[in-house]
N, C-alpha and C. Protein backbone atom coordinates (compact mmCIF):
# COMPACT_ATOMS: atom_id res chain seq x y z
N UNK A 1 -2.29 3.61 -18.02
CA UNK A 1 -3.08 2.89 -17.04
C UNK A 1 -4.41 2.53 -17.70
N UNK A 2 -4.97 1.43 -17.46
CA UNK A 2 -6.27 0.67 -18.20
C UNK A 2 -7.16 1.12 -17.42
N UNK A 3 -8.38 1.39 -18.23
CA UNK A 3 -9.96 2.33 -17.33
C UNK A 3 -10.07 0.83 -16.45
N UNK A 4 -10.79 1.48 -15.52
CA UNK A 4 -11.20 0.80 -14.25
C UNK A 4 -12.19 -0.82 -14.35
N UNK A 5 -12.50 -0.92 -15.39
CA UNK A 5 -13.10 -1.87 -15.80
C UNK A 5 -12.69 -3.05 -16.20
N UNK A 6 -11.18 -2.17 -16.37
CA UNK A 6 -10.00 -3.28 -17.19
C UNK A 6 -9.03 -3.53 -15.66
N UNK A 7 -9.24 -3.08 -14.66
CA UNK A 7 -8.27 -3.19 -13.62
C UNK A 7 -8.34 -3.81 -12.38
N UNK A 8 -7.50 -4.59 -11.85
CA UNK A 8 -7.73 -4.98 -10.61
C UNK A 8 -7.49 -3.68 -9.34
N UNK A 9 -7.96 -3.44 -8.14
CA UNK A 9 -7.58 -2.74 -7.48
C UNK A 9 -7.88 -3.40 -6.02
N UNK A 10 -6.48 -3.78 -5.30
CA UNK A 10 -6.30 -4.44 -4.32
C UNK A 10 -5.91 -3.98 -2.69
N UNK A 11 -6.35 -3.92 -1.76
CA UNK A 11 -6.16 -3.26 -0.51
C UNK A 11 -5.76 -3.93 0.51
N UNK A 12 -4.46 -3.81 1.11
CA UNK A 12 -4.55 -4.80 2.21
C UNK A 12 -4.02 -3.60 3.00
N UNK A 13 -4.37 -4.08 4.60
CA UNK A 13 -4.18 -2.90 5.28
C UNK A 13 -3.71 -3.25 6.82
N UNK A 14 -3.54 -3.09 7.79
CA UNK A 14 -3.43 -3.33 9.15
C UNK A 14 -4.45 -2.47 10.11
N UNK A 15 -5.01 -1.58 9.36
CA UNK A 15 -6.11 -0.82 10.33
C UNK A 15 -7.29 -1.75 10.97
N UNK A 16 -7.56 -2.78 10.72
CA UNK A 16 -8.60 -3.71 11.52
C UNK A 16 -8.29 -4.38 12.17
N UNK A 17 -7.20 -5.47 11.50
CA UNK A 17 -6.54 -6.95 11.74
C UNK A 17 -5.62 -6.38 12.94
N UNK A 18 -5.41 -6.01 14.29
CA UNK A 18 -4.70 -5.96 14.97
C UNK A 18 -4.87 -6.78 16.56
N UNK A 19 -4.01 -6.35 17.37
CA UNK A 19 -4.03 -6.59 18.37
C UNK A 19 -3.23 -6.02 19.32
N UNK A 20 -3.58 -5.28 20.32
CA UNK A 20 -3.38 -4.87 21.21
C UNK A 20 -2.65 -5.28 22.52
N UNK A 21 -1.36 -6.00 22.78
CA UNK A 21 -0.97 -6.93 24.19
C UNK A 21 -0.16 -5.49 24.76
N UNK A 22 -0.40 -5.75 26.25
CA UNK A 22 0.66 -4.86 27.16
C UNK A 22 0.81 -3.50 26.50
N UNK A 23 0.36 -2.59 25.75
CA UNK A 23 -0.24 -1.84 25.29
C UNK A 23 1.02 -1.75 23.56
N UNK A 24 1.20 -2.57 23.13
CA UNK A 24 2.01 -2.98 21.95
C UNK A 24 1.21 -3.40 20.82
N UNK A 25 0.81 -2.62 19.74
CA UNK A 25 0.20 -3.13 18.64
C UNK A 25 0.94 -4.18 18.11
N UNK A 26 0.22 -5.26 18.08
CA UNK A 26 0.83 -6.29 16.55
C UNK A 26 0.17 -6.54 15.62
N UNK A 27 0.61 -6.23 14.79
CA UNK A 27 -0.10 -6.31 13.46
C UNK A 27 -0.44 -8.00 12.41
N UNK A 28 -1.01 -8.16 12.06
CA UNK A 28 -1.55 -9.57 11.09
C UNK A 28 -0.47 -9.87 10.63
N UNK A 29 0.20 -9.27 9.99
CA UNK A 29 1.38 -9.01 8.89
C UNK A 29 2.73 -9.42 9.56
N UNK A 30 3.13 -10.48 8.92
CA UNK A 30 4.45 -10.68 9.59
C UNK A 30 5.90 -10.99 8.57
N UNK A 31 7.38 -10.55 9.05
CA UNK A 31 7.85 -10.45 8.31
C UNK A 31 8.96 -11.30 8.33
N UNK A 32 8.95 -12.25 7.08
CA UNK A 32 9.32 -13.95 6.77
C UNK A 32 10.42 -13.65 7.53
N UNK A 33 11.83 -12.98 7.44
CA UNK A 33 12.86 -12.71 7.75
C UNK A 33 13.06 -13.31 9.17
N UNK A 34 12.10 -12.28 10.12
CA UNK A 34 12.07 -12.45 11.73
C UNK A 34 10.87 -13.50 12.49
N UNK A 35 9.96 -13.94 11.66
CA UNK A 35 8.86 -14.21 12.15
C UNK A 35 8.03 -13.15 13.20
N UNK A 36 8.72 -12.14 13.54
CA UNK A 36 7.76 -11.33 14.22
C UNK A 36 6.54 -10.60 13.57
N UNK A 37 5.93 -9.88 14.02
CA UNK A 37 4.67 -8.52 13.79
C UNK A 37 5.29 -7.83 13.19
N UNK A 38 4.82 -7.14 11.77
CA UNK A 38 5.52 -6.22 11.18
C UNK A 38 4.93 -4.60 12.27
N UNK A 39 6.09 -3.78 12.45
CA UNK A 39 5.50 -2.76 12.90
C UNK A 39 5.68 -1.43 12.36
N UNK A 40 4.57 -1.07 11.65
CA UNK A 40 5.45 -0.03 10.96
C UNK A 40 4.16 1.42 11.02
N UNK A 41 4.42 2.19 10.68
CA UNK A 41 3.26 3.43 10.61
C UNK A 41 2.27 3.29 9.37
N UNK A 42 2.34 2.13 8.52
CA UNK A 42 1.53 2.24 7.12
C UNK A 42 0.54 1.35 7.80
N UNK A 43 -0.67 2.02 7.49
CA UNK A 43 -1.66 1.22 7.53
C UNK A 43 -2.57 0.64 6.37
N UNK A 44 -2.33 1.07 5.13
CA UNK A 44 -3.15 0.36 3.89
C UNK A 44 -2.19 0.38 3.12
N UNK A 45 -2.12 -0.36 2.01
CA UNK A 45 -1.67 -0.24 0.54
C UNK A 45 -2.79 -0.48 -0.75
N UNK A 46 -3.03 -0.06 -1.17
CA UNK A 46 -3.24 -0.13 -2.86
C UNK A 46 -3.14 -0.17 -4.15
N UNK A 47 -3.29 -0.87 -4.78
CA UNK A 47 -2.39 -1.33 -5.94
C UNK A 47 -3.53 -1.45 -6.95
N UNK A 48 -3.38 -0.94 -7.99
CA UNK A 48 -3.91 -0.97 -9.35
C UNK A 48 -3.42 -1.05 -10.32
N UNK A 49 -3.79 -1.92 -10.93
CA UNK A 49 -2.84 -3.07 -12.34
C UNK A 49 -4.36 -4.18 -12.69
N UNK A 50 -3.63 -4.53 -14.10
CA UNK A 50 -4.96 -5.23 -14.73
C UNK A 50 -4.24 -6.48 -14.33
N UNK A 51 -3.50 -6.65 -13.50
CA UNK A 51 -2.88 -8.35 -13.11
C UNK A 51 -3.65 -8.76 -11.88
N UNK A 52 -4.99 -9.22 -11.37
CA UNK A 52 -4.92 -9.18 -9.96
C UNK A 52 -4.10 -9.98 -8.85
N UNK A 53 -3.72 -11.07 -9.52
CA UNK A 53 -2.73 -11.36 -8.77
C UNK A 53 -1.62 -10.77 -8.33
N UNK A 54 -0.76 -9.74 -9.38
CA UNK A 54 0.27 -9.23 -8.97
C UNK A 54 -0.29 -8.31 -7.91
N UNK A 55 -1.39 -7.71 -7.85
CA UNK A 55 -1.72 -6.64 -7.22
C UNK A 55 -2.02 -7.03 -5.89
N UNK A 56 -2.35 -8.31 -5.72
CA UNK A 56 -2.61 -9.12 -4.52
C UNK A 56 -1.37 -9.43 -3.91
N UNK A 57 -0.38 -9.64 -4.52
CA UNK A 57 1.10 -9.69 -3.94
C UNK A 57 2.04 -8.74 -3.62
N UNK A 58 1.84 -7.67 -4.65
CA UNK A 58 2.37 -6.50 -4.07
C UNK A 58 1.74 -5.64 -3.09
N UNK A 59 0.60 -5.67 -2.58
CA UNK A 59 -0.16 -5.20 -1.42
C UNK A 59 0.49 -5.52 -0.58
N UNK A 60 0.61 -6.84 -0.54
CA UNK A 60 0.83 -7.87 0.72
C UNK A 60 2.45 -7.48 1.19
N UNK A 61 3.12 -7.84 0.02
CA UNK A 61 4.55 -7.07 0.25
C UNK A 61 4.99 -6.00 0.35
N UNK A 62 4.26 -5.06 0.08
CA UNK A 62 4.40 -3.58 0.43
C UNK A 62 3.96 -3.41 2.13
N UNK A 63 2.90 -4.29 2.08
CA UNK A 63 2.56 -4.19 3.80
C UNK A 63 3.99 -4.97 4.78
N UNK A 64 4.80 -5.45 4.38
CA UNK A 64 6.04 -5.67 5.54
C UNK A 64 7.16 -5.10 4.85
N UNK A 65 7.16 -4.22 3.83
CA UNK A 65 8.73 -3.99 3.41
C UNK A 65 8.74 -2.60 3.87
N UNK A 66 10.00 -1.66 3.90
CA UNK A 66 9.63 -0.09 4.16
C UNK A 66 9.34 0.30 3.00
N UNK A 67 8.82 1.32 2.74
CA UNK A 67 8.34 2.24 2.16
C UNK A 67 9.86 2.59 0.99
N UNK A 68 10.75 2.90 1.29
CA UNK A 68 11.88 2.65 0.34
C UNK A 68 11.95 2.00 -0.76
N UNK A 69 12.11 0.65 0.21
CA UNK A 69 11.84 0.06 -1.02
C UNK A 69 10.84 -0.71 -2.02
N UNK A 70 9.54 -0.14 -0.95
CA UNK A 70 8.49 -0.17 -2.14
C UNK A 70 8.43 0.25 -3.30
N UNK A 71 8.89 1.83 -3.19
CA UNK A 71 9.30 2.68 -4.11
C UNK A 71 10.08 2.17 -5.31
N UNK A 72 10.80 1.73 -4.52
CA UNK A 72 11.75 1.55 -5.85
C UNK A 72 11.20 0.03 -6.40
N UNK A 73 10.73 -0.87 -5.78
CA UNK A 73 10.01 -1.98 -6.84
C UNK A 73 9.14 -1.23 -8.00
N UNK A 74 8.43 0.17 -7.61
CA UNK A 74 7.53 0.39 -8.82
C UNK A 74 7.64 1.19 -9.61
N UNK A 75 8.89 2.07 -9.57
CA UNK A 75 9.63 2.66 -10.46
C UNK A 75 9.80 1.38 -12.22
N UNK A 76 10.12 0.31 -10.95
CA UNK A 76 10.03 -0.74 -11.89
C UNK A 76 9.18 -1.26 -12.99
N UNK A 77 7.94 -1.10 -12.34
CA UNK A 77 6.46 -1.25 -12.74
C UNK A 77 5.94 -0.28 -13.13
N UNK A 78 6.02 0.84 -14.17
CA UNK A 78 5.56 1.60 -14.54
C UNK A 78 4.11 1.76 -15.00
N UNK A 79 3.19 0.86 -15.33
CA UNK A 79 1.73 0.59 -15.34
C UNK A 79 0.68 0.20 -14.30
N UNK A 80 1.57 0.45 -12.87
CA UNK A 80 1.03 -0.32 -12.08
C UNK A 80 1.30 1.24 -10.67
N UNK A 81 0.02 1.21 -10.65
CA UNK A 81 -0.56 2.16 -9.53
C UNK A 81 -0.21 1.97 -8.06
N UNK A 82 -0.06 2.71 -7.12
CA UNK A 82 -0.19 2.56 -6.01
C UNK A 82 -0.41 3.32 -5.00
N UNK A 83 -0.97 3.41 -3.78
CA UNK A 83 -1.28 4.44 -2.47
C UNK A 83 -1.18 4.09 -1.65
N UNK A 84 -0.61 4.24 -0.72
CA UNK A 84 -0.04 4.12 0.72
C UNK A 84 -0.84 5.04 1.71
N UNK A 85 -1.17 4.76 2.80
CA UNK A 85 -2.20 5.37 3.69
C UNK A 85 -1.18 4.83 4.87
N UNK A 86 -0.32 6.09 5.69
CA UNK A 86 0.38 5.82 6.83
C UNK A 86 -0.42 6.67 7.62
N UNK A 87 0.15 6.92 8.92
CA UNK A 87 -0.79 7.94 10.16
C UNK A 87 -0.21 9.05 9.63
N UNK A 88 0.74 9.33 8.95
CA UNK A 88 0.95 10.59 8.89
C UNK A 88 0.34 11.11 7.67
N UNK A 89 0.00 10.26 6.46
CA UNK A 89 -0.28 10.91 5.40
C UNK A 89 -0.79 9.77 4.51
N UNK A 90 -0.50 10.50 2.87
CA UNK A 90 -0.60 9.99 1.87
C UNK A 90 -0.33 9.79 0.39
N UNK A 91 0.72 9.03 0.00
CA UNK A 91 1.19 9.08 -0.66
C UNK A 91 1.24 7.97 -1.96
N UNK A 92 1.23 8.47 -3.61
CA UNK A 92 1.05 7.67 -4.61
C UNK A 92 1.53 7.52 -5.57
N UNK A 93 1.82 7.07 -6.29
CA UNK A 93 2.65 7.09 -7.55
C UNK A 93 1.59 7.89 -8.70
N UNK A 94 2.78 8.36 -9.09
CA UNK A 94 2.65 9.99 -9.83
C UNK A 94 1.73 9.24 -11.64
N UNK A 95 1.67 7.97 -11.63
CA UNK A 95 0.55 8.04 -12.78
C UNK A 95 -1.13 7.62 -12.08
N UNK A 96 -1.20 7.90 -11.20
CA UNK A 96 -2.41 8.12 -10.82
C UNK A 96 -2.60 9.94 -10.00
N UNK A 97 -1.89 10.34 -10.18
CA UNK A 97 -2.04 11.85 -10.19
C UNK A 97 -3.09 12.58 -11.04
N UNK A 98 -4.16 13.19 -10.72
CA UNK A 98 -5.40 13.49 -11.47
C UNK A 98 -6.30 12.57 -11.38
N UNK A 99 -6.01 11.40 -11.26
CA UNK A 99 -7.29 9.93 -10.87
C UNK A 99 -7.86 10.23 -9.68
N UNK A 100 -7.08 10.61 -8.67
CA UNK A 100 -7.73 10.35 -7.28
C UNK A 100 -9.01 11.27 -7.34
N UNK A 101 -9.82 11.06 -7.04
CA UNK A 101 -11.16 11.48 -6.45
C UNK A 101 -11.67 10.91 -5.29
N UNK A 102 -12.08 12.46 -4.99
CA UNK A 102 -12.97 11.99 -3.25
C UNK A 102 -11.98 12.47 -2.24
N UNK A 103 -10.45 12.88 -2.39
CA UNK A 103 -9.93 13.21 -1.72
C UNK A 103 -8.78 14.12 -1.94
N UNK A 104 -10.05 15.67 -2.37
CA UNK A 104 -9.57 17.00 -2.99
C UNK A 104 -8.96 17.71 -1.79
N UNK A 105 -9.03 17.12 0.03
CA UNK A 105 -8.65 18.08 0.50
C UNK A 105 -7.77 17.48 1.41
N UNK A 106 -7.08 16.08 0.94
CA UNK A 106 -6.00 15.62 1.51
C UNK A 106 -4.93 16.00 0.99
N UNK A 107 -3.90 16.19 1.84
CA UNK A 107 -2.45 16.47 0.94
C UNK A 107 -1.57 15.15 0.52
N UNK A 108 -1.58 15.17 -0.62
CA UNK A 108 -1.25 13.64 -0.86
C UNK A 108 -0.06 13.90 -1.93
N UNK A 109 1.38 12.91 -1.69
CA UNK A 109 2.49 13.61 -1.83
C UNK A 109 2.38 12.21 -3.39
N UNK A 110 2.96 12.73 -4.20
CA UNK A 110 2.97 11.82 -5.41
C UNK A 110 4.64 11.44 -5.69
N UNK A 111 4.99 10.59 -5.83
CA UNK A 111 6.57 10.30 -6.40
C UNK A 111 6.62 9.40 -7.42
């Protein structure tokens, strides 16, 4: 992974961009397939790679795909970071394991 100087690091998230009808969150994020609101429990993604574009696209697509197969796109991508922030937790790919700082007393699951 390239020091931070050398890296893009990209966030897209659903924790702001929402909306509230008939007490039904919909989210910004919609998924090409259905045209509906993606609805899912993830509320951020993060991506770190010295590409910022890719990192701008895989945010974006990690925000409507499941979590599955996020995973397995970055198995693919072995230089390329990522963190997921759902309601239940937090979880990152295992070469940013030891990077994280600031959040020594979250339990944060690495794969």
């Amino acid at each position: 992974m390239a020091n931070v100087h050398d890296t893009a690091v990209i966030t897209s998230g659903n924790y702001e961009r929402f909306k509230v009808i008939d007490g039904k969150r919909y989210s910004h994020f919609f998924d090409p397939k259905t045209g509906e609101s993606v609805n899912s429990d993830l509320l951020s993604v993060t991506i770190i790679t010295p590409d910022g574009a890719l990192a701008d696209g895989l945010a974006t697509a990690f925000m409507i795909t499941d979590m599955d197969t996020s995973k397995r796109i970055l198995q693919g991508l072995p230089d390329v970071g990522a963190v997921f922030i759902t309601q239940y937790g937090i979880s990152a790919t295992k070469n940013l394991e030891g990077t994280i700082t600031g959040m020594e007393n979250q339990n944060i699951s690495f794969f």
